[in-house]
C-alpha atoms as a PDB file:
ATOM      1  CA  UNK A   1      21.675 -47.607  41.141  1.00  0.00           C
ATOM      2  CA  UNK A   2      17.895 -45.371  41.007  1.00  0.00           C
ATOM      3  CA  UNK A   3      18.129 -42.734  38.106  1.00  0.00           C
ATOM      4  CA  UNK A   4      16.282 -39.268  38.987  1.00  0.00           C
ATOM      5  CA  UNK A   5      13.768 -38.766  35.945  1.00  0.00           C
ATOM      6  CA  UNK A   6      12.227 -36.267  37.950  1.00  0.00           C
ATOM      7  CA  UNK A   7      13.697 -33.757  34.943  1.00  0.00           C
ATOM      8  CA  UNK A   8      11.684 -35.622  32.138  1.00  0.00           C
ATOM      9  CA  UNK A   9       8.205 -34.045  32.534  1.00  0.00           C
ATOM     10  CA  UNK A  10       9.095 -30.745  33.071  1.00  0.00           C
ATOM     11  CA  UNK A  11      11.003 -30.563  30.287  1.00  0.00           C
ATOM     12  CA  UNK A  12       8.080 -32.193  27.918  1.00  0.00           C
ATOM     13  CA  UNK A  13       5.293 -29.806  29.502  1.00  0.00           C
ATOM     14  CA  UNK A  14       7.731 -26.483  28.697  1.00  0.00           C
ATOM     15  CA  UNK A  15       8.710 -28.191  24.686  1.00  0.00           C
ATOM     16  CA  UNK A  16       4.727 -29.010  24.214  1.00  0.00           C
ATOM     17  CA  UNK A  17       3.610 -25.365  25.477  1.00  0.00           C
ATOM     18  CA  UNK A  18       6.831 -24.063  23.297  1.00  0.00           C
ATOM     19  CA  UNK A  19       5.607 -26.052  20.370  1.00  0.00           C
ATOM     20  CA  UNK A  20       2.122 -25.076  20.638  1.00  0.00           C
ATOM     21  CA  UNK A  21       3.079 -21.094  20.509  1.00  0.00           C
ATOM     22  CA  UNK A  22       5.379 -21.400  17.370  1.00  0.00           C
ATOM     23  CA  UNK A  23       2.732 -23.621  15.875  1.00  0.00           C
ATOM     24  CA  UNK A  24      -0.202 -21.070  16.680  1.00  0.00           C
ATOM     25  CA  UNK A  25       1.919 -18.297  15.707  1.00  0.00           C
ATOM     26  CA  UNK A  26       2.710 -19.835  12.463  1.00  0.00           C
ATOM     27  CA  UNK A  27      -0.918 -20.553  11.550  1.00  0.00           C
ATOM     28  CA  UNK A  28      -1.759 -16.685  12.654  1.00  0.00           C
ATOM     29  CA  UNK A  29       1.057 -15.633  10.231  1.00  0.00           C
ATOM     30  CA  UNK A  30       0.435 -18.006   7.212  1.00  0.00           C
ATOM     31  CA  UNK A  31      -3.566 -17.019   7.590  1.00  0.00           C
ATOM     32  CA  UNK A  32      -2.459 -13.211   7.991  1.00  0.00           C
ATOM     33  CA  UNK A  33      -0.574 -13.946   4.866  1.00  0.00           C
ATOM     34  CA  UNK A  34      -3.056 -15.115   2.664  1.00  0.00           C
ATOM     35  CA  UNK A  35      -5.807 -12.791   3.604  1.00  0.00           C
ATOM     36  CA  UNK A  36      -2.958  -9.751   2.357  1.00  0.00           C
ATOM     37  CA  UNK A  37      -2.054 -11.849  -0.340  1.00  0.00           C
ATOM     38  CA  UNK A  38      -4.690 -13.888  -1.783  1.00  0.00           C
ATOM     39  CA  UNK A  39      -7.667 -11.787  -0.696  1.00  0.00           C
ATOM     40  CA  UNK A  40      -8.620 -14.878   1.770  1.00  0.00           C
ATOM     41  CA  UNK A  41      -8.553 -17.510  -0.643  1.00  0.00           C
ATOM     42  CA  UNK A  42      -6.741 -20.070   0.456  1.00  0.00           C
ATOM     43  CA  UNK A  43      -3.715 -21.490  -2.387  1.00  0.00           C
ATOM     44  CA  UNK A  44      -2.894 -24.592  -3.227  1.00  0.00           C
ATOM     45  CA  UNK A  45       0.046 -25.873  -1.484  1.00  0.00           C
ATOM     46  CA  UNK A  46       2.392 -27.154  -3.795  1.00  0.00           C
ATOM     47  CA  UNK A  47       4.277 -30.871  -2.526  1.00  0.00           C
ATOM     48  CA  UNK A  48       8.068 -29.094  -3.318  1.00  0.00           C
ATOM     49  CA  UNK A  49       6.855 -26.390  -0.418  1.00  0.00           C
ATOM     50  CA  UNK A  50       5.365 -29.206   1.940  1.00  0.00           C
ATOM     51  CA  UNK A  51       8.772 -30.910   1.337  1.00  0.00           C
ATOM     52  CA  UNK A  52      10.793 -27.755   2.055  1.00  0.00           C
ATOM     53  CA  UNK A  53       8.878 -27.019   4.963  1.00  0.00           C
ATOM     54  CA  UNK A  54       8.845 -30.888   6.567  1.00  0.00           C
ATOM     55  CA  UNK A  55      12.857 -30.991   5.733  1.00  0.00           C
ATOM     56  CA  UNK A  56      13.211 -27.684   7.587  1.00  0.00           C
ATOM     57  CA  UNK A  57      10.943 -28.942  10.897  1.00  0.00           C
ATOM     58  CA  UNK A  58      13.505 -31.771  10.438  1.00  0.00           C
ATOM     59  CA  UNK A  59      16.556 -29.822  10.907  1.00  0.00           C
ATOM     60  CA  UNK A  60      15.424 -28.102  13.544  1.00  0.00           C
ATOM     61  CA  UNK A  61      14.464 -31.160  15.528  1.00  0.00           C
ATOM     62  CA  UNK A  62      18.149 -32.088  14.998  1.00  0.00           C
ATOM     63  CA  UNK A  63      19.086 -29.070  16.013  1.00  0.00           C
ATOM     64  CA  UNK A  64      17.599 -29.638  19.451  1.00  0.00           C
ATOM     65  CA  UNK A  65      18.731 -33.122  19.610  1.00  0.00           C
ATOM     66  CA  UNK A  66      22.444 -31.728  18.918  1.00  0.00           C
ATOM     67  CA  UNK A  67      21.566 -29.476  22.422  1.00  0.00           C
ATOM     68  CA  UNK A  68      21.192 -32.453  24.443  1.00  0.00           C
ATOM     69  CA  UNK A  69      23.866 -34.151  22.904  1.00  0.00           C
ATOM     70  CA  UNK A  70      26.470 -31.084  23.494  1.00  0.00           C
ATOM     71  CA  UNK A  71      29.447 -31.879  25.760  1.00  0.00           C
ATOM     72  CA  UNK A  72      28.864 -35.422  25.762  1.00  0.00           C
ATOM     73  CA  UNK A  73      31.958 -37.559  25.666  1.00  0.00           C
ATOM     74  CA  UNK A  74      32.689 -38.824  22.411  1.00  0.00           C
ATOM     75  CA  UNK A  75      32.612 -42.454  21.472  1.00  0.00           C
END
């Protein structure tokens, strides 16, 4: 039996453009916020923040993976 993948690269061209907007958007904002903040100097990022912020990116990733996953039989 011949799978269709045809599906596959669409899908990764539309999540890479989607990731590159909320990442360039999120750089805009954090430099926007720093400039208002910090009168341009950039602050030291402290590791509990980095950790916050890679357990969120986490979460959402599962959050995602939970879309794909939706309606599939159980097992």
């Amino acid at each position: 039996m011949q799978r269709n993948d045809n599906w596959k690269m669409p899908l990764y061209a539309i999540g890479a453009v989607i990731g590159l907007i909320i990442g360039f958007l999120a750089a805009h904002m954090y430099t926007q916020a720093v400039e208002e903040n910090h009168g341009g100097n950039l602050p030291q990022v402290e590791t509990q923040d980095a950790f916050k912020l890679g357990l969120a990116a986490v979460a959402l990733i599962r959050q995602v993976t939970d879309l794909g996953a939706k309606g599939a039989p159980k097992r």
